[in-house]
N, C-alpha and C. Protein backbone atom coordinates (compact mmCIF):
# COMPACT_ATOMS: atom_id res chain seq x y z
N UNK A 1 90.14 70.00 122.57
CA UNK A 1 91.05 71.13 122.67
C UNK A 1 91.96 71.22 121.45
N UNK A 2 92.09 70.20 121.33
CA UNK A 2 93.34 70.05 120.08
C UNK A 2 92.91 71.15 118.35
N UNK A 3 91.17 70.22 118.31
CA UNK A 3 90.79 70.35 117.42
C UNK A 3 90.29 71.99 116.94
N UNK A 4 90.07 72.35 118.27
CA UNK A 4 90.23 74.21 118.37
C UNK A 4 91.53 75.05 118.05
N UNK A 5 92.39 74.49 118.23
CA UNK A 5 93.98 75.21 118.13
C UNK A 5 94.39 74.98 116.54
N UNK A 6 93.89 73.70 116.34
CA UNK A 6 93.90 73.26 114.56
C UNK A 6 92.91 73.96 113.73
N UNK A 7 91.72 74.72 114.25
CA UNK A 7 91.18 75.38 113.72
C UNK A 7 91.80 77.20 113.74
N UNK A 8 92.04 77.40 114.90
CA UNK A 8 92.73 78.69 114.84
C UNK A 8 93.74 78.70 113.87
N UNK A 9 94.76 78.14 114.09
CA UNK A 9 95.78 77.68 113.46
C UNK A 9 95.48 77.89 111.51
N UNK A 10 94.35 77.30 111.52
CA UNK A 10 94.02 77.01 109.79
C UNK A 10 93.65 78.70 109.82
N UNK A 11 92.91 78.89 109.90
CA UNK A 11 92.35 80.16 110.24
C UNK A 11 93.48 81.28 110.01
N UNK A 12 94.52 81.38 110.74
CA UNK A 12 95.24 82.61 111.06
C UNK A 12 96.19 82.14 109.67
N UNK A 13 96.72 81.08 109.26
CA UNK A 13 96.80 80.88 107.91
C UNK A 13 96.39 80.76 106.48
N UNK A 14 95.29 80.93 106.62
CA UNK A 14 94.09 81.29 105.58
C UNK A 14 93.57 82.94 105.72
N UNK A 15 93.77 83.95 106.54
CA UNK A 15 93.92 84.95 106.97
C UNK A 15 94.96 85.42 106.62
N UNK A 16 96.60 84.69 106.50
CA UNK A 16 97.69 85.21 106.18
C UNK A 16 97.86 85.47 104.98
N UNK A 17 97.57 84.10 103.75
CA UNK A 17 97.53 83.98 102.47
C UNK A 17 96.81 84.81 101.47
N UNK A 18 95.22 85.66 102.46
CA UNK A 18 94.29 85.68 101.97
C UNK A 18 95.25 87.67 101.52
N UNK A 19 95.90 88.15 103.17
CA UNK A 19 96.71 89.04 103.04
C UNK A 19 97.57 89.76 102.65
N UNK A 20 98.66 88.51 102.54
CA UNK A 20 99.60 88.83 101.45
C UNK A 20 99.96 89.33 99.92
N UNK A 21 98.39 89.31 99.36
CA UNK A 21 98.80 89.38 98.01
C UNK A 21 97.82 90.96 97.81
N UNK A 22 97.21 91.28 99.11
CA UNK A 22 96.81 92.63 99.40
C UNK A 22 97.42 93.39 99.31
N UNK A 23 98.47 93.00 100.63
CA UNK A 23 99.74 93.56 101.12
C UNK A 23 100.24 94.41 99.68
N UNK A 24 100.75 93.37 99.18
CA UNK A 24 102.20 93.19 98.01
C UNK A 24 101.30 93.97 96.97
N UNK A 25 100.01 94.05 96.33
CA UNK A 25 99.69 94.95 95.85
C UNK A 25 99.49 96.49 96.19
N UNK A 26 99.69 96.72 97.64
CA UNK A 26 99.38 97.77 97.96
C UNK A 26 100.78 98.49 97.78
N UNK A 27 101.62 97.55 98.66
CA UNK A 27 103.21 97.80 98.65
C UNK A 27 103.24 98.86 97.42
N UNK A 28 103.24 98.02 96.13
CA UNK A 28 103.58 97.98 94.92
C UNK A 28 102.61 99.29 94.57
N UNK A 29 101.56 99.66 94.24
CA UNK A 29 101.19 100.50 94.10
C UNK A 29 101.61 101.80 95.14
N UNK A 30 102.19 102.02 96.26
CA UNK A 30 102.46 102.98 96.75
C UNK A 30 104.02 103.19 96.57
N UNK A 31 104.74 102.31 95.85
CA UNK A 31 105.73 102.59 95.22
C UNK A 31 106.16 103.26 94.08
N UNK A 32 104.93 103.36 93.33
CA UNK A 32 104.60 103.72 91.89
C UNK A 32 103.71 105.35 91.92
N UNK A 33 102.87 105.47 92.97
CA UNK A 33 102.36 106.76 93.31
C UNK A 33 102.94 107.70 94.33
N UNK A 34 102.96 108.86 94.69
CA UNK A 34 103.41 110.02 95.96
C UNK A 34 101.75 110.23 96.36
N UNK A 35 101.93 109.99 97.97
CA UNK A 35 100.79 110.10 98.23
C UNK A 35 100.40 111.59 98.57
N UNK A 36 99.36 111.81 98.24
CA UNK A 36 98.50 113.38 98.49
C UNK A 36 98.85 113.69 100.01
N UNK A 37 99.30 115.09 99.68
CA UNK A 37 99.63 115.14 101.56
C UNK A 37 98.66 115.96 102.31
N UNK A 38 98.15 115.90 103.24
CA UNK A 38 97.04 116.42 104.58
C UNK A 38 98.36 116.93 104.98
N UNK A 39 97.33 118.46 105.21
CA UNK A 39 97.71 120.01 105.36
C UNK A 39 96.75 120.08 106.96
N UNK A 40 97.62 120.63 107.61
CA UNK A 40 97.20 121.17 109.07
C UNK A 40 97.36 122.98 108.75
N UNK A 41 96.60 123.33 109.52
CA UNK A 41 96.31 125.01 109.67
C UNK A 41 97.64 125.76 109.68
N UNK A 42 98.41 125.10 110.84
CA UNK A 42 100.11 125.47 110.85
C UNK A 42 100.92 125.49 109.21
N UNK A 43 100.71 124.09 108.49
CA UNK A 43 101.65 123.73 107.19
C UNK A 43 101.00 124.22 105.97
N UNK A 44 99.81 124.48 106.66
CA UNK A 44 98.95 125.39 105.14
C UNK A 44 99.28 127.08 105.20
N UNK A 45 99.35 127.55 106.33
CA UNK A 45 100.21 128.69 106.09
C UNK A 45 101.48 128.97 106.15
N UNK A 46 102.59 128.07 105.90
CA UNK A 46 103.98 127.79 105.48
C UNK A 46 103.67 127.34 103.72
N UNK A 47 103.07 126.66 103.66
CA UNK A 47 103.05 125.79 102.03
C UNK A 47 101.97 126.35 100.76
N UNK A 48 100.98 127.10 101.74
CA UNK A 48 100.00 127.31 100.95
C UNK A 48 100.07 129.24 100.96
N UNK A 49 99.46 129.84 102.26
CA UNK A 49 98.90 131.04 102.22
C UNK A 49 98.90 131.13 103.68
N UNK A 50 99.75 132.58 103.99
CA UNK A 50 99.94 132.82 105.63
C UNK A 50 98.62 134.11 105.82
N UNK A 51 97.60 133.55 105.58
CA UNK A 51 96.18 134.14 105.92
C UNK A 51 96.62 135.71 107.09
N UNK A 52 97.22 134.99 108.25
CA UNK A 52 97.42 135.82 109.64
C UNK A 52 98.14 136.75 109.32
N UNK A 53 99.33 136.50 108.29
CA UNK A 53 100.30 138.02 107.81
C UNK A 53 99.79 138.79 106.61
N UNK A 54 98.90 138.56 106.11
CA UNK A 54 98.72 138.95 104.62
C UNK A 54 96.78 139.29 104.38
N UNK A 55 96.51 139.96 103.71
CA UNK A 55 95.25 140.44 103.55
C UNK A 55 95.00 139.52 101.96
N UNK A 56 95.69 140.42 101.42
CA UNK A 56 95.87 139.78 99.94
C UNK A 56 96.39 138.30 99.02
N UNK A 57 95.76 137.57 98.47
CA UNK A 57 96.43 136.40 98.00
C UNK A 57 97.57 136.38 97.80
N UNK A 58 98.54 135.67 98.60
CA UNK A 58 99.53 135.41 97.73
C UNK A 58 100.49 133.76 97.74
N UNK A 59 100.04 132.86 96.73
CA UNK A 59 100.67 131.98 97.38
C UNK A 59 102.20 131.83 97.77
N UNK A 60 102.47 130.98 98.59
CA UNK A 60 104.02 130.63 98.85
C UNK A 60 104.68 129.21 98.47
N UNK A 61 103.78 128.32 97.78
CA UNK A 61 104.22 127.27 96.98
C UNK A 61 105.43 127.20 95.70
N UNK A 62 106.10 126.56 95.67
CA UNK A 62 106.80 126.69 94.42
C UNK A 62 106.31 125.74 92.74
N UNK A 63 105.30 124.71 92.76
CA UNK A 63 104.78 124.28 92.14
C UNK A 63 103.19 124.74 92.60
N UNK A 64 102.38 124.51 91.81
CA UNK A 64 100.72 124.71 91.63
C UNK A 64 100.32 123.59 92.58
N UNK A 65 99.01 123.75 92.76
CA UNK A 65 98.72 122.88 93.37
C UNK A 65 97.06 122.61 93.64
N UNK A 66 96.66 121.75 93.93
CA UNK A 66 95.13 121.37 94.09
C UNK A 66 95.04 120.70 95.59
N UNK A 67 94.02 121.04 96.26
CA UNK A 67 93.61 120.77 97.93
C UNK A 67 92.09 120.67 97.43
N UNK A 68 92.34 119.33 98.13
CA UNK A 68 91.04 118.32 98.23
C UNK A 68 90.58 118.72 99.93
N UNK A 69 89.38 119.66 99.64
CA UNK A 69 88.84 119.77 101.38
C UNK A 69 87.57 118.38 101.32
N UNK A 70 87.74 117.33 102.24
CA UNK A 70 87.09 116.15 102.36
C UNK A 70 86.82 116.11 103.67
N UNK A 71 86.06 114.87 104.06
CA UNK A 71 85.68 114.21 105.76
C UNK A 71 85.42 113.10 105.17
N UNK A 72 86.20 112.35 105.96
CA UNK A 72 86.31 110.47 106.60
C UNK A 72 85.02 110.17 105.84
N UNK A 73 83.89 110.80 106.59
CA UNK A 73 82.20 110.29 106.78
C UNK A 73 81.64 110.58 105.00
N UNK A 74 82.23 110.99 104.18
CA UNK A 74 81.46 111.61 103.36
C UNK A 74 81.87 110.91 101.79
N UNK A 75 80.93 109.99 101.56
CA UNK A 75 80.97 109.20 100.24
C UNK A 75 81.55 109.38 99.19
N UNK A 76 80.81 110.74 97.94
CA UNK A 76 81.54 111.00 97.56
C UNK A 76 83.15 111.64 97.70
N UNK A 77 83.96 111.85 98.71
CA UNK A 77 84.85 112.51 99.62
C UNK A 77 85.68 111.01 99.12
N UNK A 78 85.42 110.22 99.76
CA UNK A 78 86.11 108.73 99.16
C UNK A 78 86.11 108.13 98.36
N UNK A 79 85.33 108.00 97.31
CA UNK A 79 85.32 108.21 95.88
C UNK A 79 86.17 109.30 94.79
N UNK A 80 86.68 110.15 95.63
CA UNK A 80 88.02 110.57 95.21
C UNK A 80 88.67 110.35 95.71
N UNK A 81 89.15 110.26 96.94
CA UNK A 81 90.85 109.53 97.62
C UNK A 81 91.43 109.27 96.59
N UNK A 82 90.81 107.68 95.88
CA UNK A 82 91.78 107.34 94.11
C UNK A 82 92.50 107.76 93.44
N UNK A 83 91.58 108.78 93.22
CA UNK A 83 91.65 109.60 91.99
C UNK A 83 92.81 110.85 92.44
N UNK A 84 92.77 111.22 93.68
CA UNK A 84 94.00 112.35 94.02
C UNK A 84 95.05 111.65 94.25
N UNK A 85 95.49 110.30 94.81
CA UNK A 85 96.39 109.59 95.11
C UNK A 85 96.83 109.44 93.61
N UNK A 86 95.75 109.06 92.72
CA UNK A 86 96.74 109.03 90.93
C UNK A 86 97.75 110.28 90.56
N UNK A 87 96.29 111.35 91.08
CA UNK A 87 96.62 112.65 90.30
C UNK A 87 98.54 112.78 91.10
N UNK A 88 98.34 112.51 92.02
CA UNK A 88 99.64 113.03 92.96
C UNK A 88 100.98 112.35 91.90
N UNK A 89 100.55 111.50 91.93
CA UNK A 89 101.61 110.63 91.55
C UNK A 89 102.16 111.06 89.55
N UNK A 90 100.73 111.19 89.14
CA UNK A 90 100.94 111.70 87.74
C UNK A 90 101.83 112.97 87.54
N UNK A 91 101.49 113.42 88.29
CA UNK A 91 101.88 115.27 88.19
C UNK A 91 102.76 115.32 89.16
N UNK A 92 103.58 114.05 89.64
CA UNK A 92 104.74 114.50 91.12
C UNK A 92 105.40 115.27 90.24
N UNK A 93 105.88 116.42 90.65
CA UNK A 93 107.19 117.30 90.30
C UNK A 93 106.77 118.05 89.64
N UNK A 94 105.14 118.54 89.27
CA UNK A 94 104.77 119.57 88.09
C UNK A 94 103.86 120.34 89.05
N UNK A 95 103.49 119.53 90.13
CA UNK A 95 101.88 119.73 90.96
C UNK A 95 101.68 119.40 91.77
N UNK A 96 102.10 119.74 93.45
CA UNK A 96 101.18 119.27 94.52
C UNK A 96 100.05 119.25 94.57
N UNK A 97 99.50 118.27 95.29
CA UNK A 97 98.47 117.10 95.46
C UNK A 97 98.41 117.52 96.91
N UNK A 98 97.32 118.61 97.89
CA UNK A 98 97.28 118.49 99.55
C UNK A 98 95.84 117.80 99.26
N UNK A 99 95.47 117.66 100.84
CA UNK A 99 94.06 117.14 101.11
C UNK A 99 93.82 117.73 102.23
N UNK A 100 92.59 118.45 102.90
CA UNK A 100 92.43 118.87 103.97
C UNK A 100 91.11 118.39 104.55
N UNK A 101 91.22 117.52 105.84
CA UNK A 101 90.07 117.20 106.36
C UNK A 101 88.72 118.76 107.02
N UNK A 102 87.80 118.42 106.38
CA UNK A 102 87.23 119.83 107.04
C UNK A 102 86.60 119.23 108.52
N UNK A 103 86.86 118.74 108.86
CA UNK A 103 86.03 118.38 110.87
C UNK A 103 87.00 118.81 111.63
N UNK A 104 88.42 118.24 111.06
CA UNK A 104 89.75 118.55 111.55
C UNK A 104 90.14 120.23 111.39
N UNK A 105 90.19 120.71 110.26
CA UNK A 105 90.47 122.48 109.62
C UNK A 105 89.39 122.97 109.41
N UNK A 106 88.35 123.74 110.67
CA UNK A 106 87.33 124.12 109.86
C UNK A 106 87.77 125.49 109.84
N UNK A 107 88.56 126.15 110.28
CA UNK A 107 89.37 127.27 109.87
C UNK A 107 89.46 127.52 108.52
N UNK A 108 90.25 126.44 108.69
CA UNK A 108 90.30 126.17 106.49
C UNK A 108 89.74 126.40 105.59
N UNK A 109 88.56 125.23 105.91
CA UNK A 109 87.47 125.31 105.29
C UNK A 109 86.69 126.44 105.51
N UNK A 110 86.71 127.43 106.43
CA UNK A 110 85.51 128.40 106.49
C UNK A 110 86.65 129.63 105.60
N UNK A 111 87.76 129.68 105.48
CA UNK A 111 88.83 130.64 104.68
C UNK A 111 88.57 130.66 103.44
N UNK A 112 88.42 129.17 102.60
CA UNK A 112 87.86 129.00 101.30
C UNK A 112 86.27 129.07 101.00
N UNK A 113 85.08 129.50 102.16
CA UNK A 113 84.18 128.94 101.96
C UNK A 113 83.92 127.83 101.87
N UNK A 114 84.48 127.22 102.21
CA UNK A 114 83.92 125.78 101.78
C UNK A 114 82.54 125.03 102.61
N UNK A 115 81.53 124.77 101.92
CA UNK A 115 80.25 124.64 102.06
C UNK A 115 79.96 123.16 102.10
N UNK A 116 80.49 122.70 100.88
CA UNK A 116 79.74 121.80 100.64
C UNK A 116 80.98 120.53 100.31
N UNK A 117 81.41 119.28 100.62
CA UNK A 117 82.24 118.73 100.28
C UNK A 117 82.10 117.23 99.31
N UNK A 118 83.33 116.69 98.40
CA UNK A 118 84.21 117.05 98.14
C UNK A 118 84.29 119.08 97.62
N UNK A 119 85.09 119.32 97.76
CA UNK A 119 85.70 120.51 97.03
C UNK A 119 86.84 120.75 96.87
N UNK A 120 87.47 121.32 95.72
CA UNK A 120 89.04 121.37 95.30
C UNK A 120 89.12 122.90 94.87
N UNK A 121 90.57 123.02 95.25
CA UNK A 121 90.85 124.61 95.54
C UNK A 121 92.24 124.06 94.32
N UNK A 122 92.20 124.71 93.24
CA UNK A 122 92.90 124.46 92.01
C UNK A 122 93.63 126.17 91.94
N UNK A 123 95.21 125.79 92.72
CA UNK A 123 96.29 127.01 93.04
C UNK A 123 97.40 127.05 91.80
N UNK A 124 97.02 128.07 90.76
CA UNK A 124 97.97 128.15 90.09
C UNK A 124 99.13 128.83 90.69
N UNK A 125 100.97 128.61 90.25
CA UNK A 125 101.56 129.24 90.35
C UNK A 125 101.42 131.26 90.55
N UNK A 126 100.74 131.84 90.09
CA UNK A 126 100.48 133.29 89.81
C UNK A 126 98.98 133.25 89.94
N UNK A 127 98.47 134.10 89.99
CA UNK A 127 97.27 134.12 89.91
C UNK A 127 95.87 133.75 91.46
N UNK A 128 94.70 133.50 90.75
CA UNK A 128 93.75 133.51 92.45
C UNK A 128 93.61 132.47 92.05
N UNK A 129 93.40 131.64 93.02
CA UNK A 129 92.83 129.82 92.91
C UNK A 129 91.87 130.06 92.80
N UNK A 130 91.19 128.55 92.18
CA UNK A 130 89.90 128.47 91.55
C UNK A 130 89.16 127.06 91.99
N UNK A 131 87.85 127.58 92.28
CA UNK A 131 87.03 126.03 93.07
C UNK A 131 86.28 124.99 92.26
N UNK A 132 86.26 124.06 92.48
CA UNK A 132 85.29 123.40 91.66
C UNK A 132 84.56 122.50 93.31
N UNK A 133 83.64 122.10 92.88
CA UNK A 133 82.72 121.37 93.85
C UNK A 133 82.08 120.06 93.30
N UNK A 134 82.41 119.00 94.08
CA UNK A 134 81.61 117.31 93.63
C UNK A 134 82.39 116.70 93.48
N UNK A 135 82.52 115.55 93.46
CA UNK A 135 82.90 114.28 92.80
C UNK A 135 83.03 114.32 91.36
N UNK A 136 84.24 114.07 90.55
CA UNK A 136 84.56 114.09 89.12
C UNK A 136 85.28 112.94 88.94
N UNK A 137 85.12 112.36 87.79
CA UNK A 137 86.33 111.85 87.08
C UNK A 137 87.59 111.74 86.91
N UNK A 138 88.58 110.78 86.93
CA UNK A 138 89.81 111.35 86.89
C UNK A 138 90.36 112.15 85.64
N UNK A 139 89.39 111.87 84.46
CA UNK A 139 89.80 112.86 83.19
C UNK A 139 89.52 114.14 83.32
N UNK A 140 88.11 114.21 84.08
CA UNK A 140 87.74 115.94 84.46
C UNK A 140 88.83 116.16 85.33
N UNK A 141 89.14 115.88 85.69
CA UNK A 141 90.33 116.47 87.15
C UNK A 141 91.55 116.74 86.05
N UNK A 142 92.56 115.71 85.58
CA UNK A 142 93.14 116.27 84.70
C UNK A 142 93.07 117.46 83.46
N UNK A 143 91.83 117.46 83.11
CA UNK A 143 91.89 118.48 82.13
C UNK A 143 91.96 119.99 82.96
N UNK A 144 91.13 119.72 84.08
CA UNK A 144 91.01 120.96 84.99
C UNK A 144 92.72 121.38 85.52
N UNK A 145 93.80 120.27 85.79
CA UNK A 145 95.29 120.33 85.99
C UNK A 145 96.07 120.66 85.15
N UNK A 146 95.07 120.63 84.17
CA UNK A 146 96.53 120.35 82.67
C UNK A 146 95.91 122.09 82.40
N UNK A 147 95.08 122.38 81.86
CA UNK A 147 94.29 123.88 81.78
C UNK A 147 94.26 124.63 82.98
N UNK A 148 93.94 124.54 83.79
CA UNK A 148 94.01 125.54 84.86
C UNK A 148 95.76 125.68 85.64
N UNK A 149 95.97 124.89 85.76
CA UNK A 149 97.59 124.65 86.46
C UNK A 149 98.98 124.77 85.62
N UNK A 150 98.36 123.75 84.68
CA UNK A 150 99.59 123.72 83.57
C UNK A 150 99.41 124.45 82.38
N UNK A 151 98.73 125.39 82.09
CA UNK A 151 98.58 125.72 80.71
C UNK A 151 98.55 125.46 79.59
N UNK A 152 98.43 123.68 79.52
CA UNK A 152 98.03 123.48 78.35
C UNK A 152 96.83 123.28 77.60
C-alpha cells in the first residue's frame, strides 16, 4: 500500500514540475499578446455590421479589422489560431483581431459566404471588406493588414 501512495505521490510531482514551466510560459506569453476575440451573432451586429437594420454595408467598428471564420475540427483552422493571436497583439490599438466559429455562427458564415474554412474577412475602416481563403503565413497576413487595413 505504501509503495502505491509513493508512487502517486512521485507522479503528481513529476506532473507538477513537468507543468509549471508550461504554465509560466503561457502566463508570460498571454501577457505580451491581446487575445483575438470570438464574435457571437448578437456582438457581431453591435461591433461589426447590424445585417437586420441595414441593407447596405456599413461598418460600425472604430478600428479595421480581420475575422477569422474557423471550426475546432479543422486543421488548417488551427494552424492559424498562432498566427491571429500574434496578429492581435501586433496591431492591438491599430486593428481588431475577431474569430468566428462557423458550427457555432452559421448565420455568419452563410452572410459572408463563407464556404470553405479557414477564411478571413479583412474590414477596412471605409470601404467593402475583402476575403481571402486558406491557411497563410504570418508575413502574408501582415502584408494583407498593413496594405489592405493600414495603407501602407
Amino acid at each position: 500500500m505504501k509503495k502505491s501512495r509513493i508512487g502517486i505521490v512521485s507522479a503528481l510531482a513529476l506532473l507538477a514540475g513537468a507543468a509549471a514551466p508550461g504554465a509560466l510560459r503561457a502566463e508570460t506569453q498571454n501577457t505580451k499578446t491581446m487575445k483575438a476575440i470570438e464574435l457571437t451573432e448578437a456582438e457581431f451586429k453591435t461591433a461589426i455590421f447590424d445585417y437586420t437594420k441595414n441593407n447596405d454595408w456599413k461598418y460600425e467598428g472604430d478600428l479595421p479589422a480581420v475575422i477569422d471564420f474557423y471550426a475546432t475540427w479543422c486543421g488548417p483552422c488551427k494552424m492559424m489560431s498562432p498566427v491571429m493571436e500574434t496578429l492581435a497583439g501586433e496591431y492591438e490599438g491599430r486593428v481588431r483581431v475577431y474569430k468566428v466559429d462557423v458550427d457555432k455562427e452559421r448565420r455568419l458564415a452563410a452572410l459572408f459566404g463563407v464556404r470553405s474554412i479557414p477564411t478571413f474577412i479583412f474590414i477596412p475602416r471605409a470601404g467593402k471588406p475583402q476575403h481571402a481563403t486558406g491557411a497563410m503565413g504570418i508575413d502574408d497576413m501582415r502584408k494583407i493588414v498593413d496594405g489592405t487595413l493600414l495603407g501602407k
